[in-house]
Protein backbone atom coordinates (compact mmCIF):
# COMPACT_ATOMS: atom_id res chain seq x y z
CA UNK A 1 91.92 192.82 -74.68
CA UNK A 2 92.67 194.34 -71.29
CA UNK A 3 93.22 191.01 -69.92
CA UNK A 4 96.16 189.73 -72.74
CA UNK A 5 97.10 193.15 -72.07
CA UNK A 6 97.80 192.60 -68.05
CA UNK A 7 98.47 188.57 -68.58
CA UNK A 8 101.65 190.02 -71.00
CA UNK A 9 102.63 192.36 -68.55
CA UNK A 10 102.76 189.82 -65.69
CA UNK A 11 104.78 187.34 -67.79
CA UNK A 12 107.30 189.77 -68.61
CA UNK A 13 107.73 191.14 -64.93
CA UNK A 14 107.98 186.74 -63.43
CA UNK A 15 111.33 186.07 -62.58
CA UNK A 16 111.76 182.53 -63.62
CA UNK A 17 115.67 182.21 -62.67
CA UNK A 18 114.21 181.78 -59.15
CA UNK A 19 112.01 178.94 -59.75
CA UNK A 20 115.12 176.04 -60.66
CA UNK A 21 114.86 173.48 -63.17
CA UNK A 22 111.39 172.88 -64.58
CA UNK A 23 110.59 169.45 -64.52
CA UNK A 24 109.03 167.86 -67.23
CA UNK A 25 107.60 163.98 -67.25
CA UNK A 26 109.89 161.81 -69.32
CA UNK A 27 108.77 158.66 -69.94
CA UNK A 28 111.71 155.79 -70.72
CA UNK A 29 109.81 153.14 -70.98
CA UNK A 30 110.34 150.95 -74.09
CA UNK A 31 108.28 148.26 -75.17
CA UNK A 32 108.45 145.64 -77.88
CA UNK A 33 105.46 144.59 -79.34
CA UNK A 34 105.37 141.30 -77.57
CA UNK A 35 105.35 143.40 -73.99
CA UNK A 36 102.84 146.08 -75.28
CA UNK A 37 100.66 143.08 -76.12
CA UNK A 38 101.25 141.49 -72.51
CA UNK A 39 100.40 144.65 -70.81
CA UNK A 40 97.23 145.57 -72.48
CA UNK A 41 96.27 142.11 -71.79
CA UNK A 42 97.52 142.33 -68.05
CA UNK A 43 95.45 145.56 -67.93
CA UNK A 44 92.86 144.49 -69.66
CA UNK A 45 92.04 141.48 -67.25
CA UNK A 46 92.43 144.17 -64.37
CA UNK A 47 90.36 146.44 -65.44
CA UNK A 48 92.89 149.10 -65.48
CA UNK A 49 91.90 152.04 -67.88
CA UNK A 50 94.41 154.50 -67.04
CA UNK A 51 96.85 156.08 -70.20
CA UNK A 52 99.58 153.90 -71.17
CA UNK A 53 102.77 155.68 -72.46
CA UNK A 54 105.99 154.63 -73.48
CA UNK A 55 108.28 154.18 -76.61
CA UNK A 56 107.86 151.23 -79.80
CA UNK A 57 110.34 151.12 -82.00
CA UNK A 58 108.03 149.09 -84.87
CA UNK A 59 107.48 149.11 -88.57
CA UNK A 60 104.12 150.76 -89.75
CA UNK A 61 102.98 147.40 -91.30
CA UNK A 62 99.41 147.97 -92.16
CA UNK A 63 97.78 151.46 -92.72
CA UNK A 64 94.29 151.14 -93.72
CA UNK A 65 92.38 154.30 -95.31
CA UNK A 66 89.83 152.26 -97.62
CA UNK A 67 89.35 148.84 -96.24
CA UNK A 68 85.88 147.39 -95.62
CA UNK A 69 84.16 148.81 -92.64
CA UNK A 70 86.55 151.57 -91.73
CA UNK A 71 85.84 154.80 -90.95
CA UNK A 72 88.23 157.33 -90.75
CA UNK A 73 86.53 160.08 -88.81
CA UNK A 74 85.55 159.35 -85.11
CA UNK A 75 83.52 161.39 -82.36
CA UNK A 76 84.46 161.79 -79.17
CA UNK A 77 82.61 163.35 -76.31
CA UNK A 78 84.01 166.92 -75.89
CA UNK A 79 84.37 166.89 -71.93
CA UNK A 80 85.90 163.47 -71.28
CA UNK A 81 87.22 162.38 -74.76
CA UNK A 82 85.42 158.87 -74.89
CA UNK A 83 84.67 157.36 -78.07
CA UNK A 84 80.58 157.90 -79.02
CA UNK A 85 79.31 155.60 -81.43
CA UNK A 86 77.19 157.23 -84.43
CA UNK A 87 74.49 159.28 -82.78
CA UNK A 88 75.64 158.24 -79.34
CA UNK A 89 75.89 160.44 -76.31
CA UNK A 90 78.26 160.62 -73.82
CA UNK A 91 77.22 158.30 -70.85
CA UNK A 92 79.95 159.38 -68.34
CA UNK A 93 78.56 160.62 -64.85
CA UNK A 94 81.22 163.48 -64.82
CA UNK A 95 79.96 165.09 -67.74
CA UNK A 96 78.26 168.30 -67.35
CA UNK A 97 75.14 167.13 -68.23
CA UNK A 98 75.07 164.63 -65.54
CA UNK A 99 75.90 167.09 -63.22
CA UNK A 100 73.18 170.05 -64.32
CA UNK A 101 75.03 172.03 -67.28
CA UNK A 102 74.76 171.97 -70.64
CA UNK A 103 75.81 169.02 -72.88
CA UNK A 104 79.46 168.92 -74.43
CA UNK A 105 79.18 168.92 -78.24
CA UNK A 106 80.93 165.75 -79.65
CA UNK A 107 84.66 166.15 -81.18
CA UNK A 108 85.06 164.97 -84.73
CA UNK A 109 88.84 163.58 -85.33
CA UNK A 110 90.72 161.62 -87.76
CA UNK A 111 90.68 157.38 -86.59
CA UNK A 112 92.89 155.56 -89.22
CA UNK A 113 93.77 151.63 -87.97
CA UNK A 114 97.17 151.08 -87.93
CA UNK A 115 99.27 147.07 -87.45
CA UNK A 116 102.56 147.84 -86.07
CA UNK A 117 105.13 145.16 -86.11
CA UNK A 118 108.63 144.31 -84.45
CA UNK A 119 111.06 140.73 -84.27
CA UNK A 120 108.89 139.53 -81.51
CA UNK A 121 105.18 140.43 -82.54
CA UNK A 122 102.63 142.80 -84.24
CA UNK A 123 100.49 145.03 -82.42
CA UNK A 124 96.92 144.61 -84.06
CA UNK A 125 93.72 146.72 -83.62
CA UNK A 126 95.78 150.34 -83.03
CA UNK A 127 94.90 153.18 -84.54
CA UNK A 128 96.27 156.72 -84.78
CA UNK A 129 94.22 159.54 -84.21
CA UNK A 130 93.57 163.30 -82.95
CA UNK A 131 96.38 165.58 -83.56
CA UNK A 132 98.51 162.75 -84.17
CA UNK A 133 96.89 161.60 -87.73
């Protein structure tokens, strides 16, 4: 407890009027389904993996908790957060393991597949998960 007890104590003495404006990322972007659809594609083809984020304004059209073949709880690897398969481990070169430390347990979260649907298209094979579900 010594620790919370000097972490409190140098929060409370920071003078934060000093520092301006904290900026936080805001993200504007809107899509319709038809463009979300065009730029997974367009990323996709370039092999561009990095986290899309913007705004959908869409209808939940299709929320699947007991269709054939779904499962509703997922793993993930607990250092990089990619998707294992049953019984699968991690094979990311960045993950501990790989680089001489002990191996990340896997993350269980909730997976539920989700259609989402606009005037110009339907978003297929989504799904909501982690703290979001």
């Amino acid at each position: 407890m010594p620790e919370a007890t000097a972490l409190f104590e140098y929060l409370q003495s920071v003078d934060l009027a000093d520092e301006g404006p904290e900026e936080r990322f805001v993200d504007t972007t809107v899509y319709t389904a038809k463009e979300l659809n065009e730029e997974i594609q367009s990323r996709m083809q370039t092999g561009n993996l990095t986290p899309l984020t913007g705004f959908l304004y869409v209808f939940l059209n299709h929320f699947d908790l007991d269709g054939p073949g779904v499962r509703l709880i997922s793993s993930r690897c607990g250092h990089c957060n990619f998707r294992l398969r049953q019984g699968q481990v991690c094979s990311n070169g960045t993950r501990p393991t790989a680089l001489g430390q002990a191996d990340p347990s896997a993350v269980n979260e909730i997976d539920i597949p989700v259609i989402w649907t606009d005037h110009t298209g339907t978003v297929i094979r989504s799904r909501i998960s982690g703290h979001v579900a």
